[in-house]
Structures are given as structure tokens and as C-alpha cells.
C-alpha atoms as a PDB file:
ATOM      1  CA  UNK A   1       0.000   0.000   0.000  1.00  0.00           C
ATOM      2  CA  UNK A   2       1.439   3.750  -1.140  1.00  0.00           C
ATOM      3  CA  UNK A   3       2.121   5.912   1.913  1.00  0.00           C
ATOM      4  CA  UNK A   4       1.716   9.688   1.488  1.00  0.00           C
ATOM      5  CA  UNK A   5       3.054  12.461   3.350  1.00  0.00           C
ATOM      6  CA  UNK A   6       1.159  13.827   6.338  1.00  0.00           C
ATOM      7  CA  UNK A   7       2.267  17.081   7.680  1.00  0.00           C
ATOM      8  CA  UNK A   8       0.177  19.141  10.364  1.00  0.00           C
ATOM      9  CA  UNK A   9      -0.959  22.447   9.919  1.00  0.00           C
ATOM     10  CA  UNK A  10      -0.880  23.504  13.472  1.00  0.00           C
ATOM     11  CA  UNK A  11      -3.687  25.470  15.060  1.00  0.00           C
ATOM     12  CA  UNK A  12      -2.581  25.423  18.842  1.00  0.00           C
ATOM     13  CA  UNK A  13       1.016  24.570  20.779  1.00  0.00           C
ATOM     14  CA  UNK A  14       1.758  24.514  24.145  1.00  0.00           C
ATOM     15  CA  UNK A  15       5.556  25.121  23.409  1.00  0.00           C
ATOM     16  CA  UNK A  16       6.315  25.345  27.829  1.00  0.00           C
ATOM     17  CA  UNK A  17       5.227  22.019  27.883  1.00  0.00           C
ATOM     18  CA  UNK A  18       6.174  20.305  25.118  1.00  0.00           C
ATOM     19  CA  UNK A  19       9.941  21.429  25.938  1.00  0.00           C
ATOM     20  CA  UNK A  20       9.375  19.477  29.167  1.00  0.00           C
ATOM     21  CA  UNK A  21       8.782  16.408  27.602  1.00  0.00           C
ATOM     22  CA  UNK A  22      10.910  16.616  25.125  1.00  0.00           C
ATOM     23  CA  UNK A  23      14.010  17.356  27.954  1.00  0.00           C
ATOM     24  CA  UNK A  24      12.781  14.215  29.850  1.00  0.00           C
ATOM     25  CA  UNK A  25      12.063  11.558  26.765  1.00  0.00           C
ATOM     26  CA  UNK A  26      14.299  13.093  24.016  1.00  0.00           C
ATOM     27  CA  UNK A  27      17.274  14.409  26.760  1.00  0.00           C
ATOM     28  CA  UNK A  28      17.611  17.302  24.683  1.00  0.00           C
ATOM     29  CA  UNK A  29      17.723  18.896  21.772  1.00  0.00           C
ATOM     30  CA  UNK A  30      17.770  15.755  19.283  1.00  0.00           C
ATOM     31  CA  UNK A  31      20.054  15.003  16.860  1.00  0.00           C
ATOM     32  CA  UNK A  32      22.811  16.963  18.321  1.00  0.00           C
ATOM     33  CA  UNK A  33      26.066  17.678  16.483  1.00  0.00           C
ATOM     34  CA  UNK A  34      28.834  19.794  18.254  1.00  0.00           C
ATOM     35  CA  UNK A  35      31.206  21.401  17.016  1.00  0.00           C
ATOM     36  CA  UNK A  36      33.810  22.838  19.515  1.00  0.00           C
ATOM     37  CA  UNK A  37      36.738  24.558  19.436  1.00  0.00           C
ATOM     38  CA  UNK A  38      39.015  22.018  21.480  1.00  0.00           C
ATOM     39  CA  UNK A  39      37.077  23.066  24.708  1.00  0.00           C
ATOM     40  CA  UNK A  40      35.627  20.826  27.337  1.00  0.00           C
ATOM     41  CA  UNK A  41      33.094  23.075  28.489  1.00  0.00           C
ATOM     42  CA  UNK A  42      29.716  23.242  26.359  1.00  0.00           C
ATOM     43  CA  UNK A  43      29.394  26.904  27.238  1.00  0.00           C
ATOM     44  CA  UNK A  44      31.080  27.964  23.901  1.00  0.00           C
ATOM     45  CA  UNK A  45      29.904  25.210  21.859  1.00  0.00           C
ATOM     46  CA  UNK A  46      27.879  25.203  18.483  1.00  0.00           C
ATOM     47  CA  UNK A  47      25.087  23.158  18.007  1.00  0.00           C
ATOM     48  CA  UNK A  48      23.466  21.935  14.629  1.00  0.00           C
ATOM     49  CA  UNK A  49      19.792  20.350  14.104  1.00  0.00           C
ATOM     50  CA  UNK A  50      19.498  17.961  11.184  1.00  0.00           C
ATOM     51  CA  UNK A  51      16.624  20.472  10.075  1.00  0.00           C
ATOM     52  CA  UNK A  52      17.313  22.084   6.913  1.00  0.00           C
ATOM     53  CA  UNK A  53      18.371  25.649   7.476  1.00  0.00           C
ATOM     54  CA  UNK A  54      18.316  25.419  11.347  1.00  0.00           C
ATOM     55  CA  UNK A  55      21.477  25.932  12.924  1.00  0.00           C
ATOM     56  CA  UNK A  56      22.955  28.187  15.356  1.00  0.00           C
ATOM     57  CA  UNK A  57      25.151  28.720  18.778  1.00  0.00           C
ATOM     58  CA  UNK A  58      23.972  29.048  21.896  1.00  0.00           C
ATOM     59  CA  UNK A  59      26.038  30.874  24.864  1.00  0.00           C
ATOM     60  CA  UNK A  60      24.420  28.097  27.842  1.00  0.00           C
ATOM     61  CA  UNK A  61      24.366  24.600  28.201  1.00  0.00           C
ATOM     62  CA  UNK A  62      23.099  23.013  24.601  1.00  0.00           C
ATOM     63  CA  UNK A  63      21.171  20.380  26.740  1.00  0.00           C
ATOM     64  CA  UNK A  64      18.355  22.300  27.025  1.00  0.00           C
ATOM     65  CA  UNK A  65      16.048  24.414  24.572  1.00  0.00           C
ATOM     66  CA  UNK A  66      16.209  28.865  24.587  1.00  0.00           C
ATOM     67  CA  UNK A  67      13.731  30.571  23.434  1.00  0.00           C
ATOM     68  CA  UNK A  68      16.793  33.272  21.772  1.00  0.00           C
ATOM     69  CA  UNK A  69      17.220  31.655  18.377  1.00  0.00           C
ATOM     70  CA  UNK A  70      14.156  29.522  18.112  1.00  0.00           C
ATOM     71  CA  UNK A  71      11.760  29.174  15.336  1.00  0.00           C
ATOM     72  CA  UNK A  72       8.199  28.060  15.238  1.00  0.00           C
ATOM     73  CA  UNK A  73       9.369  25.736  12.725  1.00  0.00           C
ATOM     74  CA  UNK A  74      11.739  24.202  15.454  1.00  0.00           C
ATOM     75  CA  UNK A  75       8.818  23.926  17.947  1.00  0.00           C
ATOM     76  CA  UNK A  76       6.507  22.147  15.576  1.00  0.00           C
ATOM     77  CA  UNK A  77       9.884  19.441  14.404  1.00  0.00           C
ATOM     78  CA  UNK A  78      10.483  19.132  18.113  1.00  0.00           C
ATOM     79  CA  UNK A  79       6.630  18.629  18.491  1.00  0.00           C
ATOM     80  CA  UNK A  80       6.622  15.783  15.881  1.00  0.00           C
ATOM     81  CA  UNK A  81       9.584  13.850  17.181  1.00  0.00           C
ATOM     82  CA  UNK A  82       7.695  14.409  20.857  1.00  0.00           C
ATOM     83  CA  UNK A  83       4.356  12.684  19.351  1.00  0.00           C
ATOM     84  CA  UNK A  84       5.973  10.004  17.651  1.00  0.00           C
ATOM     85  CA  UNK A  85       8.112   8.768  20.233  1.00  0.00           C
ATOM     86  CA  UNK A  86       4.760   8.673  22.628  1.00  0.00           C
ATOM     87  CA  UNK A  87       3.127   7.016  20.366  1.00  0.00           C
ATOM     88  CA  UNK A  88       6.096   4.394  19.778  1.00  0.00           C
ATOM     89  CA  UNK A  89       6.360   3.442  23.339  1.00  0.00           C
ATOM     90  CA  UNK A  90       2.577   3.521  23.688  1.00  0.00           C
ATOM     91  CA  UNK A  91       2.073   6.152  25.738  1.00  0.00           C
ATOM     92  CA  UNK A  92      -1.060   7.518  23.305  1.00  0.00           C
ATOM     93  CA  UNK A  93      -4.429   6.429  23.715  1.00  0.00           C
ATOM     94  CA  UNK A  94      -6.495   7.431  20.189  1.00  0.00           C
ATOM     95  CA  UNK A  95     -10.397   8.672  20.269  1.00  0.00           C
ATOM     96  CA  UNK A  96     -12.276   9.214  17.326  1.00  0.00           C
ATOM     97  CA  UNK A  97     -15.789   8.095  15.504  1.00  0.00           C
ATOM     98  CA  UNK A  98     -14.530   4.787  15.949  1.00  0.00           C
ATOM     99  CA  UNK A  99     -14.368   4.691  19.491  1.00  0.00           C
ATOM    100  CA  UNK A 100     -16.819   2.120  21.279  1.00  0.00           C
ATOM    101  CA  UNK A 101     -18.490   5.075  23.094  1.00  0.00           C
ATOM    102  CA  UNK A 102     -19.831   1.958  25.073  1.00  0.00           C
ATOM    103  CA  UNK A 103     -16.553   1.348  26.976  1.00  0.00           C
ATOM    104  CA  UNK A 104     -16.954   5.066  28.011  1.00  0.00           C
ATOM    105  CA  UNK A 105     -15.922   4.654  31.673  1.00  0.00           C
ATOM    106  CA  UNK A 106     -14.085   6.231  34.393  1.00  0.00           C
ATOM    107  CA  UNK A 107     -11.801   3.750  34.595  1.00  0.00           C
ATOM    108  CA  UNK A 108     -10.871   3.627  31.346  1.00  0.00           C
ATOM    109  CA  UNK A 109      -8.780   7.330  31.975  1.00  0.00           C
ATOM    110  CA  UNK A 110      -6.319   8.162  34.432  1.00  0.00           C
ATOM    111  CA  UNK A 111      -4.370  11.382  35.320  1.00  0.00           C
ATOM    112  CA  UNK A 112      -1.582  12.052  33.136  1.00  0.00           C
ATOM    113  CA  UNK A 113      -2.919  10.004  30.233  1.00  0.00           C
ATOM    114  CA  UNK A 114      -1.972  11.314  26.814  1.00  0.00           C
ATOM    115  CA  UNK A 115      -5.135  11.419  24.342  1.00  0.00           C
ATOM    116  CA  UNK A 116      -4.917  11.684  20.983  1.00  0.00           C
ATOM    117  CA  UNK A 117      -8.522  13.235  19.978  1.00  0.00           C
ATOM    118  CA  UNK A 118     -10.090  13.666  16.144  1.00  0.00           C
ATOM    119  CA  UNK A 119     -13.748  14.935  16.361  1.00  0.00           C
ATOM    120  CA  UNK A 120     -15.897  18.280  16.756  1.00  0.00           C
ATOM    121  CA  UNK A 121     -14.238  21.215  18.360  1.00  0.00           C
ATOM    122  CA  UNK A 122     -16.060  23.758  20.144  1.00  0.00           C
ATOM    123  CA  UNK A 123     -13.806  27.100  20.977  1.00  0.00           C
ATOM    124  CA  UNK A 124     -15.550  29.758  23.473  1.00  0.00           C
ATOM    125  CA  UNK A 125     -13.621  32.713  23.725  1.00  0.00           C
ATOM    126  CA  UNK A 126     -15.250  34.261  26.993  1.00  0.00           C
ATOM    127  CA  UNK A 127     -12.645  37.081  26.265  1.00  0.00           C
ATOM    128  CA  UNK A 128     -14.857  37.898  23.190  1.00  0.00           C
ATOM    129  CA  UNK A 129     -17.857  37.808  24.824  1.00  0.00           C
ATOM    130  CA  UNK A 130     -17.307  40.120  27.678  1.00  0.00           C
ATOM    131  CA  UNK A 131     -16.144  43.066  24.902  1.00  0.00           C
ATOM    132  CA  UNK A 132     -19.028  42.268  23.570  1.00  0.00           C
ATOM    133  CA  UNK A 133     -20.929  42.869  26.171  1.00  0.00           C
ATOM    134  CA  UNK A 134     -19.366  45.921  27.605  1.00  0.00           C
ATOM    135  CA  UNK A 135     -20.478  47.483  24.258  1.00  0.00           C
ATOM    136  CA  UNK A 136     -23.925  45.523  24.401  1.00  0.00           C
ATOM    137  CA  UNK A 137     -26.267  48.938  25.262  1.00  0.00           C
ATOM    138  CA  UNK A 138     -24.306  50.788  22.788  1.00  0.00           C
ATOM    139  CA  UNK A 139     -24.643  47.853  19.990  1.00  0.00           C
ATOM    140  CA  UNK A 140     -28.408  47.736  20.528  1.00  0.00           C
ATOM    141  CA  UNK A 141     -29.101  51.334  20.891  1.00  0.00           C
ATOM    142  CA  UNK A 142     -27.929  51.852  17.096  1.00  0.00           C
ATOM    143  CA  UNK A 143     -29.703  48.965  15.759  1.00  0.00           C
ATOM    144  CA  UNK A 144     -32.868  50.784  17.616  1.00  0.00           C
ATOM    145  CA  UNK A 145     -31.910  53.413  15.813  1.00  0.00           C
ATOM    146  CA  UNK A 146     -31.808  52.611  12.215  1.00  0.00           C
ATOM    147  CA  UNK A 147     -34.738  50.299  12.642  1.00  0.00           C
ATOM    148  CA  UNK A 148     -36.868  53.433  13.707  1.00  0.00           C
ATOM    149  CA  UNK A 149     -35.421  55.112  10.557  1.00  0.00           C
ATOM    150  CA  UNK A 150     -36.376  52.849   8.251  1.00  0.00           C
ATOM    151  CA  UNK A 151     -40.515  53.058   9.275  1.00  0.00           C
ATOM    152  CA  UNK A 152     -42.089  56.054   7.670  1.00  0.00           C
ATOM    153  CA  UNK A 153     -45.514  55.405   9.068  1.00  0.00           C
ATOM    154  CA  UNK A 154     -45.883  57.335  12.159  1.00  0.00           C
ATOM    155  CA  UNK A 155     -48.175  55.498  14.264  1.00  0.00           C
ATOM    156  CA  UNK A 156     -46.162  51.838  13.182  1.00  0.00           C
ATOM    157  CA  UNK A 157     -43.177  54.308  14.511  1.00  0.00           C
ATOM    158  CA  UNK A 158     -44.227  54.933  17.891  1.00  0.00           C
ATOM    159  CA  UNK A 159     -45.352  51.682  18.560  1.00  0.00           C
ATOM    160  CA  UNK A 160     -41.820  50.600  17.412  1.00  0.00           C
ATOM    161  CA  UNK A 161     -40.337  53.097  19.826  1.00  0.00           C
ATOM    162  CA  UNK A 162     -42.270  52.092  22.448  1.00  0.00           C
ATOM    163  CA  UNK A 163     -41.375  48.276  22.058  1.00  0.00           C
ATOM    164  CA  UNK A 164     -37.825  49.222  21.857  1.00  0.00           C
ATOM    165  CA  UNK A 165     -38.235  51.187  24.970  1.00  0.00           C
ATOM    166  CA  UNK A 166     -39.409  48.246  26.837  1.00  0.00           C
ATOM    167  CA  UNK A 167     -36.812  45.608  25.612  1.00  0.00           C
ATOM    168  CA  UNK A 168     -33.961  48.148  25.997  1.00  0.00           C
ATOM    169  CA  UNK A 169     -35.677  48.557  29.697  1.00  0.00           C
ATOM    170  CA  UNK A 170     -35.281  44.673  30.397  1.00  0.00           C
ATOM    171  CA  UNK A 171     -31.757  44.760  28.747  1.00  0.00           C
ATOM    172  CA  UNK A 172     -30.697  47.295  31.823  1.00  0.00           C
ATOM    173  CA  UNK A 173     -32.750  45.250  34.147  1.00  0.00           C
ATOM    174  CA  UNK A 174     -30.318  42.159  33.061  1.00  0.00           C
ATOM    175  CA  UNK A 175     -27.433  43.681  35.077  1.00  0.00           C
ATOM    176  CA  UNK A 176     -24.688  42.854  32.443  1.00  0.00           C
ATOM    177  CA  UNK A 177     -21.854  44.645  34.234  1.00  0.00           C
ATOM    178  CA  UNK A 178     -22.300  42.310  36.795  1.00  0.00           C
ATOM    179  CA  UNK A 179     -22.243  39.426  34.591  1.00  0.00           C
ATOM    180  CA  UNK A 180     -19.395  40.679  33.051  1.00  0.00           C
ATOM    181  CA  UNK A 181     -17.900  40.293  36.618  1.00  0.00           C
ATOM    182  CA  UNK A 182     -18.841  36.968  37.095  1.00  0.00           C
ATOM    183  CA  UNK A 183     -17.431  35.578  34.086  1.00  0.00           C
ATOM    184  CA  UNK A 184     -14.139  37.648  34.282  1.00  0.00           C
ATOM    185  CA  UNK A 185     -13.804  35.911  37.624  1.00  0.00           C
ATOM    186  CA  UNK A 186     -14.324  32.181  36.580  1.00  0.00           C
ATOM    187  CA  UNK A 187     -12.944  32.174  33.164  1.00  0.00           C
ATOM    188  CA  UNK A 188     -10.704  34.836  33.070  1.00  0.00           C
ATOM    189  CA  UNK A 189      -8.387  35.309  29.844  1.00  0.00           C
ATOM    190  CA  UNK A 190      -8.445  31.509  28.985  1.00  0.00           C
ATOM    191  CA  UNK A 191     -10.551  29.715  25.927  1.00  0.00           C
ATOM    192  CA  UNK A 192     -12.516  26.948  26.911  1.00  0.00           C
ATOM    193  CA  UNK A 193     -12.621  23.882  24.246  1.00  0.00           C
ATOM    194  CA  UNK A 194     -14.671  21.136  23.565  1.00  0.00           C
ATOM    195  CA  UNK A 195     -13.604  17.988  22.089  1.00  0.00           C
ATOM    196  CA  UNK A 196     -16.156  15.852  21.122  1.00  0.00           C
ATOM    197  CA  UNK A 197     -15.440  12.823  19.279  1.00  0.00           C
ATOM    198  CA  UNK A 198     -18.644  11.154  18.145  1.00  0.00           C
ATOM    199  CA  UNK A 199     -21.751  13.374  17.769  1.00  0.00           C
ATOM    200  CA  UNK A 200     -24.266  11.002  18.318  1.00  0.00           C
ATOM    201  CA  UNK A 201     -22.882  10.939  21.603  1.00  0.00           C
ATOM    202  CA  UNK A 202     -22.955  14.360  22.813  1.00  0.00           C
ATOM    203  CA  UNK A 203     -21.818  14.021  26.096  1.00  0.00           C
ATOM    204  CA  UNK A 204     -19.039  12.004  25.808  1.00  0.00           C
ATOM    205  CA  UNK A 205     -16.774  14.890  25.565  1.00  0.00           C
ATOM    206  CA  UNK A 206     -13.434  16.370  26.749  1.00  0.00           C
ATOM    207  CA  UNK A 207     -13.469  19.594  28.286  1.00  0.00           C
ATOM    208  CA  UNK A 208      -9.761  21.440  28.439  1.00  0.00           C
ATOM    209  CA  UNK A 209      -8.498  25.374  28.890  1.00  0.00           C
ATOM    210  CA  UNK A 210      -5.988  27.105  26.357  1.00  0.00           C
ATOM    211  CA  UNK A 211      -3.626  29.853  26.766  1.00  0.00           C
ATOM    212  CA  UNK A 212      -4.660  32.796  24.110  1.00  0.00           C
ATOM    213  CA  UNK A 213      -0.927  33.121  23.731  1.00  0.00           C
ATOM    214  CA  UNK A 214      -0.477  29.742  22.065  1.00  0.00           C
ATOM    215  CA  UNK A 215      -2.358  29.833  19.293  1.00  0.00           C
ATOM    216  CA  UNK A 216      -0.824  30.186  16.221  1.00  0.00           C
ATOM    217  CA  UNK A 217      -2.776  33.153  14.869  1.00  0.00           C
ATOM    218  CA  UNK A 218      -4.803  36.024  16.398  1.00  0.00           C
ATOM    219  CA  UNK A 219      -7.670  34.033  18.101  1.00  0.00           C
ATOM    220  CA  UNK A 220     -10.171  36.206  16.184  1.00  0.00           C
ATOM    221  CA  UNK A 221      -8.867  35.125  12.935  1.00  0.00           C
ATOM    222  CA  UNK A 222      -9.763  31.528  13.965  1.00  0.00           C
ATOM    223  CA  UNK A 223     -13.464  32.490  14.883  1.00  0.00           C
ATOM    224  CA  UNK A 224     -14.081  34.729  11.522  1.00  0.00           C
ATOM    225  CA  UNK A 225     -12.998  31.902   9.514  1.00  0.00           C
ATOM    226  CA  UNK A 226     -14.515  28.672  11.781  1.00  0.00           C
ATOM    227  CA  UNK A 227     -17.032  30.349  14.606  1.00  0.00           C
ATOM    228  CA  UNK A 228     -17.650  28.763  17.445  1.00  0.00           C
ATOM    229  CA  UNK A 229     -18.289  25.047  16.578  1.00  0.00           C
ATOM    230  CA  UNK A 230     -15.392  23.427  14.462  1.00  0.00           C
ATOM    231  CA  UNK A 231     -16.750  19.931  12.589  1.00  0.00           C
ATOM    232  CA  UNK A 232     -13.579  19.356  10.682  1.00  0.00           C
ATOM    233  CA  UNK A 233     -12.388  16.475  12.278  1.00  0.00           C
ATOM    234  CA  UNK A 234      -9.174  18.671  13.953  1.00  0.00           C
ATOM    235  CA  UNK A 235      -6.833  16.559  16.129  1.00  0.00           C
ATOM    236  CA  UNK A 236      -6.656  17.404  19.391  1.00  0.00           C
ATOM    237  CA  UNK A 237      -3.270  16.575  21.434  1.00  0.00           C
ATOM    238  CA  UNK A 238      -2.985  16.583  25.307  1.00  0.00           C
ATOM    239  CA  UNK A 239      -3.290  14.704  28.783  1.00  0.00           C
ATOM    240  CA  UNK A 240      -6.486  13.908  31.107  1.00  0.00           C
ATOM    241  CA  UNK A 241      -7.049  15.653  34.233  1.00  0.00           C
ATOM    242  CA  UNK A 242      -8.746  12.932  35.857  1.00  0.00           C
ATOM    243  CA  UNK A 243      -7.956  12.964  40.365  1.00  0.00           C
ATOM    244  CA  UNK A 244      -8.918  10.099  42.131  1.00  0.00           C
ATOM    245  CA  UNK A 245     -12.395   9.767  43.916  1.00  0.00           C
ATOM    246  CA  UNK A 246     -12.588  12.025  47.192  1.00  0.00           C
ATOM    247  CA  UNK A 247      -9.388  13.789  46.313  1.00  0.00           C
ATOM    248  CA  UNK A 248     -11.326  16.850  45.747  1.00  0.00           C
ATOM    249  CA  UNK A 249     -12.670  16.574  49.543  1.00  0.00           C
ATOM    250  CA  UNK A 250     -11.531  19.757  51.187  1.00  0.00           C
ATOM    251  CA  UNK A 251      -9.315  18.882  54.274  1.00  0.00           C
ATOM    252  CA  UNK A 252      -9.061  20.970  57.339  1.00  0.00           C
ATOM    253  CA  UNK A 253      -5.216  21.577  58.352  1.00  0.00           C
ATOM    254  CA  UNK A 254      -5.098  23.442  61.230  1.00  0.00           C
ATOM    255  CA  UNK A 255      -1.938  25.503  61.882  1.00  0.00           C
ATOM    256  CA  UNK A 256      -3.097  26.529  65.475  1.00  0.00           C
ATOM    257  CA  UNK A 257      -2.916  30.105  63.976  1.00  0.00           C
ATOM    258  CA  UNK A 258      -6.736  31.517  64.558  1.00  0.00           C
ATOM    259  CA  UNK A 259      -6.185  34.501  62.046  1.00  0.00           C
ATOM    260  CA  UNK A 260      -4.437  32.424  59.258  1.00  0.00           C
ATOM    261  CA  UNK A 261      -7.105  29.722  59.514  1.00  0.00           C
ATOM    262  CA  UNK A 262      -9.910  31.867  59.680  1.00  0.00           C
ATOM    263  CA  UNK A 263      -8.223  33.164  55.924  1.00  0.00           C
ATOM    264  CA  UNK A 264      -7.837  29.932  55.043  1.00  0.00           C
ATOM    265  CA  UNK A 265     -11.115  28.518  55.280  1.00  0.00           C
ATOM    266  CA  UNK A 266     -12.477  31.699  53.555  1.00  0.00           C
ATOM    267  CA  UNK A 267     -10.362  31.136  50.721  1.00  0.00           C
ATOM    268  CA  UNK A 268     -11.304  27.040  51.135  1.00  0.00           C
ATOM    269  CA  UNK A 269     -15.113  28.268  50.766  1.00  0.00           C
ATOM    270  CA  UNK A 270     -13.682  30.451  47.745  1.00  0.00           C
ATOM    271  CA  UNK A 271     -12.152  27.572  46.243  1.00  0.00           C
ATOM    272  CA  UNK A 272     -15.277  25.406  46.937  1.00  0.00           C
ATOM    273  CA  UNK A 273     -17.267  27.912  44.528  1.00  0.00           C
ATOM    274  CA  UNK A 274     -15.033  28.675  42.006  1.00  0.00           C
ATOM    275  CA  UNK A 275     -15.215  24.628  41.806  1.00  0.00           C
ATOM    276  CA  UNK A 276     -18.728  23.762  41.320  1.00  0.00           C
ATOM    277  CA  UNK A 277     -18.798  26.730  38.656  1.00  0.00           C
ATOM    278  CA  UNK A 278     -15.925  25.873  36.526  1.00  0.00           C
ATOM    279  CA  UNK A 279     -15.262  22.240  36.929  1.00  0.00           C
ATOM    280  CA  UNK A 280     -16.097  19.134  35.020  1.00  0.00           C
ATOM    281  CA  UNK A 281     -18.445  16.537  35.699  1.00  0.00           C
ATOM    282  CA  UNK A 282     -17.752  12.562  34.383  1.00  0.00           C
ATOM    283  CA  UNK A 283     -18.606  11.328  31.299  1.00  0.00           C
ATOM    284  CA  UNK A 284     -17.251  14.904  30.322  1.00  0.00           C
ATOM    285  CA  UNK A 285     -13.366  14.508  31.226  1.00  0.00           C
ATOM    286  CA  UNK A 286     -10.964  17.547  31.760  1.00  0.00           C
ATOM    287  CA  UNK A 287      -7.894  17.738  29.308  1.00  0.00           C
ATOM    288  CA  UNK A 288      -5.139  19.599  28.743  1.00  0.00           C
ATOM    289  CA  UNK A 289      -4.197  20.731  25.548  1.00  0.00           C
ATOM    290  CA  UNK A 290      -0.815  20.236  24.416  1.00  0.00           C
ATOM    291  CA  UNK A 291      -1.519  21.047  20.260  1.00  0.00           C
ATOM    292  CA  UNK A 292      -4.419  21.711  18.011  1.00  0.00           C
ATOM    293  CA  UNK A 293      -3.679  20.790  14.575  1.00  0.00           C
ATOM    294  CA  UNK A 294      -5.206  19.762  11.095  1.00  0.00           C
ATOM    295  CA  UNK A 295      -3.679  16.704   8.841  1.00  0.00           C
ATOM    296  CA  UNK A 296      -3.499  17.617   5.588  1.00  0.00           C
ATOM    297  CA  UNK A 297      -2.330  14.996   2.714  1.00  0.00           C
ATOM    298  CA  UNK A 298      -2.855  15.054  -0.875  1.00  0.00           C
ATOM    299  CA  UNK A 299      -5.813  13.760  -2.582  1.00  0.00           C
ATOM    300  CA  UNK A 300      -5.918   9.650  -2.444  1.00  0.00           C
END
């Protein structure tokens, strides 16, 4: 059977981790040739990838990956050799379509597990949303606007006007500056995602947070061109977040200090809220994302 070529058109990297692993499992930069200039220490040494047009010296230890130097192009090699290797020593678990959604049970994940996800992709930039609602009364008294203009009857007018009047009235009565504050405080700057990799089984889904900062383009690009809901059969790349049963369980740990555990359990009772609003319930599992990215290959 012909192979083709298979390269991967990233979407999302999370370069801070992926360095991590690939310090542990690869011990390095890979493929490593020094060249030296009769010196023991590394501190002078040159180093050169076996990547085409790559190469360069580095004033610290060559053992370990600096962001002076690097190339995105770099990151997404490293990123390759780091996903193949996984997968070599069977370290990946795959979900797609295919799946037996029947087998979907806790104990089939553990924390840690790397996932290797092809489905539906749901992106919700909460970042987006709260601009858009700071600007909400703004936004809808101009469409108000130019709807009035466009009636010429007078009487259809004032009814409009008076409609408007009412909905604008329950708008205000919505407190969105408060909601505003609510979601700033759970979500923050981060974009939730939703993997899910069978449709017919909705809830059967992994649930992870990205960093704005690693996407590959301006996260607003992504949601002219896509939206929300993403049904392109992306591949999703990370590890579950799955703690044991009861680990969760707050634990009292008394310090004998009645001022710093009075703070603590208010923080503790903090903690406890900020958990039941942002946290994930089994059969949807928590993930990490480590990449986003789309195959592409030529026509078969």
C-alpha cells in the first residue's frame, strides 16, 4: 500500500510544555552535532539540528532548549519527534468516531494520560464575549436606531419606539456589568474547548483550557474563519485531568494560627465555589491541551 506524506498544519502549541517532555524523553535537543573549538566546556559550543536551514550557537548549556534563536518551525519538528516517540512506546491512547463510546468509563482514563482526539471542536472565547458585552447597550441602541429610521408610518413608529423602549428597559434590568464580573472571575483570559469525538454521543466529551498566547494566529482570525463550533475532524493533542475519587474533599489543616485559619477557610469556601462553577463533571473529562492541529495529505 502507497504511503503519502502527512504534515500538520498547526492550530494550537503549548511550546512550555512540550519542551518538558521533550528534555525528559528526548534528553535534549535531538540530533545533536557539536562542534567545539578544542574546549571541554559546552558553554562555547555550536550546536546543529538535522533540520534544513536550522542551525545556530547558543552561549548556555546546549542540553536544554532557549527561546533566543528559536523558530516556530523548530517547535513544531520538536513537536513531531515528541508525538511520535509517545506514540512508539505507547504512551497515546487514540479517540475518534470509531471509538466504542460503550466502553466510556471512568476507569478507562487516568491522570496524566496522553489522548490523541479527532472529532468536533467547540472554541468559546469568553474574552470575546465580555467586549461584547461591555459594548452591548451601545450595539443595541444603534440597531434601535436605524430600525426606527427605516418606518415612515408614524403610528407603526411609535409603537416601534415604544417596544424598543421596553426591551432596551429589560436589557438594563439584566445587570450585564455584573455578569461581566462573574465571568471575568471564573474564566478569566483563557478559551474553553470542547472535544467531542462522536456526535451522536454528545456528552461524551473532553473539556480542556488554552492559553490565548499559544495559538498560532490572532484568536479572532480563527473564529471569523470557523465560529464557534469546528466539525472538521481537527486533532486534538494533550493529557487527562482525571484525580482520584474524594481527592477533591476539602481537608481541614489546622496551623493553630486563629487569624491564618480563619483566611484559610475563607479562601477554602472560595475555592469550593469557584469549583462547582468551573469544573467538570464525568462522562465529560478535563484535558489539557498540548496542540491543536489539522492533517493535511494530498488527494488519495
Amino acid at each position: 500500500m502507497e504511503e503519502h506524506t502527512i504534515y500538520r498544519d498547526f492550530i494550537y502549541l503549548d511550546w512550555e510544555r512540550i519542551r518538558s517532555i521533550a528534555a525528559q524523553i528526548l534528553k535534549g535537543i535531538p540530533e545533536i552535532k557539536q562542534y567545539s573549538d578544542c574546549q571541554d566546556n559546552t558553554d562555547k559550543s555550536e550546536i546543529g539540528l538535522n533540520v534544513p536551514f536550522i542551525r545556530g550557537s547558543a552561549g548556555q548549556d546546549i542540553r536544554y532548549f532557549h527561546s533566543e534563536g528559536e523558530t516556530r518551525s523548530l517547535h513544531h519538528y520538536i513537536y513531531s519527534l515528541i508525538e511520535g516517540e509517545l506514540t512508539e512506546e505507547k504512551f497515546v491512547h487514540p479517540i475518534d468516531s470509531t471509538t466504542d463510546m460503550h466502553h466510556w468509563t471512568e476507569n478507562n482514563f487516568y491522570d496524566g494520560q496522553f489522548v490523541k482526539i479527532k472529532g468536533f471542536i467547540r472554541l468559546m472565547d469568553y474574552r470575546w464575549m465580555l467586549g461584547w458585552m461591555g459594548n452591548f447597550e451601545n450595539t443595541m441602541k444603534t440597531i434601535q436606531y436605524y430600525e426606527l429610521s427605516a418606518i415612515k408610518d408614524l403610528q407603526k413608529k411609535a409603537e416601534k419606539k415604544k417596544e424598543q423602549e421596553k426591551s432596551f428597559k429589560e436589557i438594563k434590568e439584566l445587570r450585564i456589568s455584573d455578569m461581566q464580573k462573574l465571568i471575568q472571575q471564573i474564566f478569566g483570559e483563557i478559551i474553553k474547548i470542547k472535544i467531542v469525538p462522536n456526535i451522536d454521543y454528545p456528552n461524551n466529551l473532553f473539556v480542556g483550557l488554552a492559553d490565548p498566547k499559544n495559538f498560532n494566529e490572532m484568536f479572532s482570525a480563527i473564529y471569523q474563519k470557523y465560529g464557534c463550533d469546528i466539525n472538521a475532524n481537527w486533532t486534538t493533542f494533550g493529557q487527562i485531568n482525571f484525580p482520584k475519587k474524594g481527592e477533591n474533599e476539602q481537608i481541614l489543616l489546622p496551623s493553630g494560627n486563629q487569624i491564618e485559619d480563619s483566611l484559610e477557610n475563607v479562601i477554602l469556601a472560595l475555592d469550593a465555589i469557584q469549583h462547582i462553577a468551573s469544573s467538570v463533571k464525568f462522562p465529560a473529562v478535563s484535558i489539557t491541551p498540548l496542540s491543536i492541529y489539522r492533517e493535511c495529505a494530498p488527494n488519495q
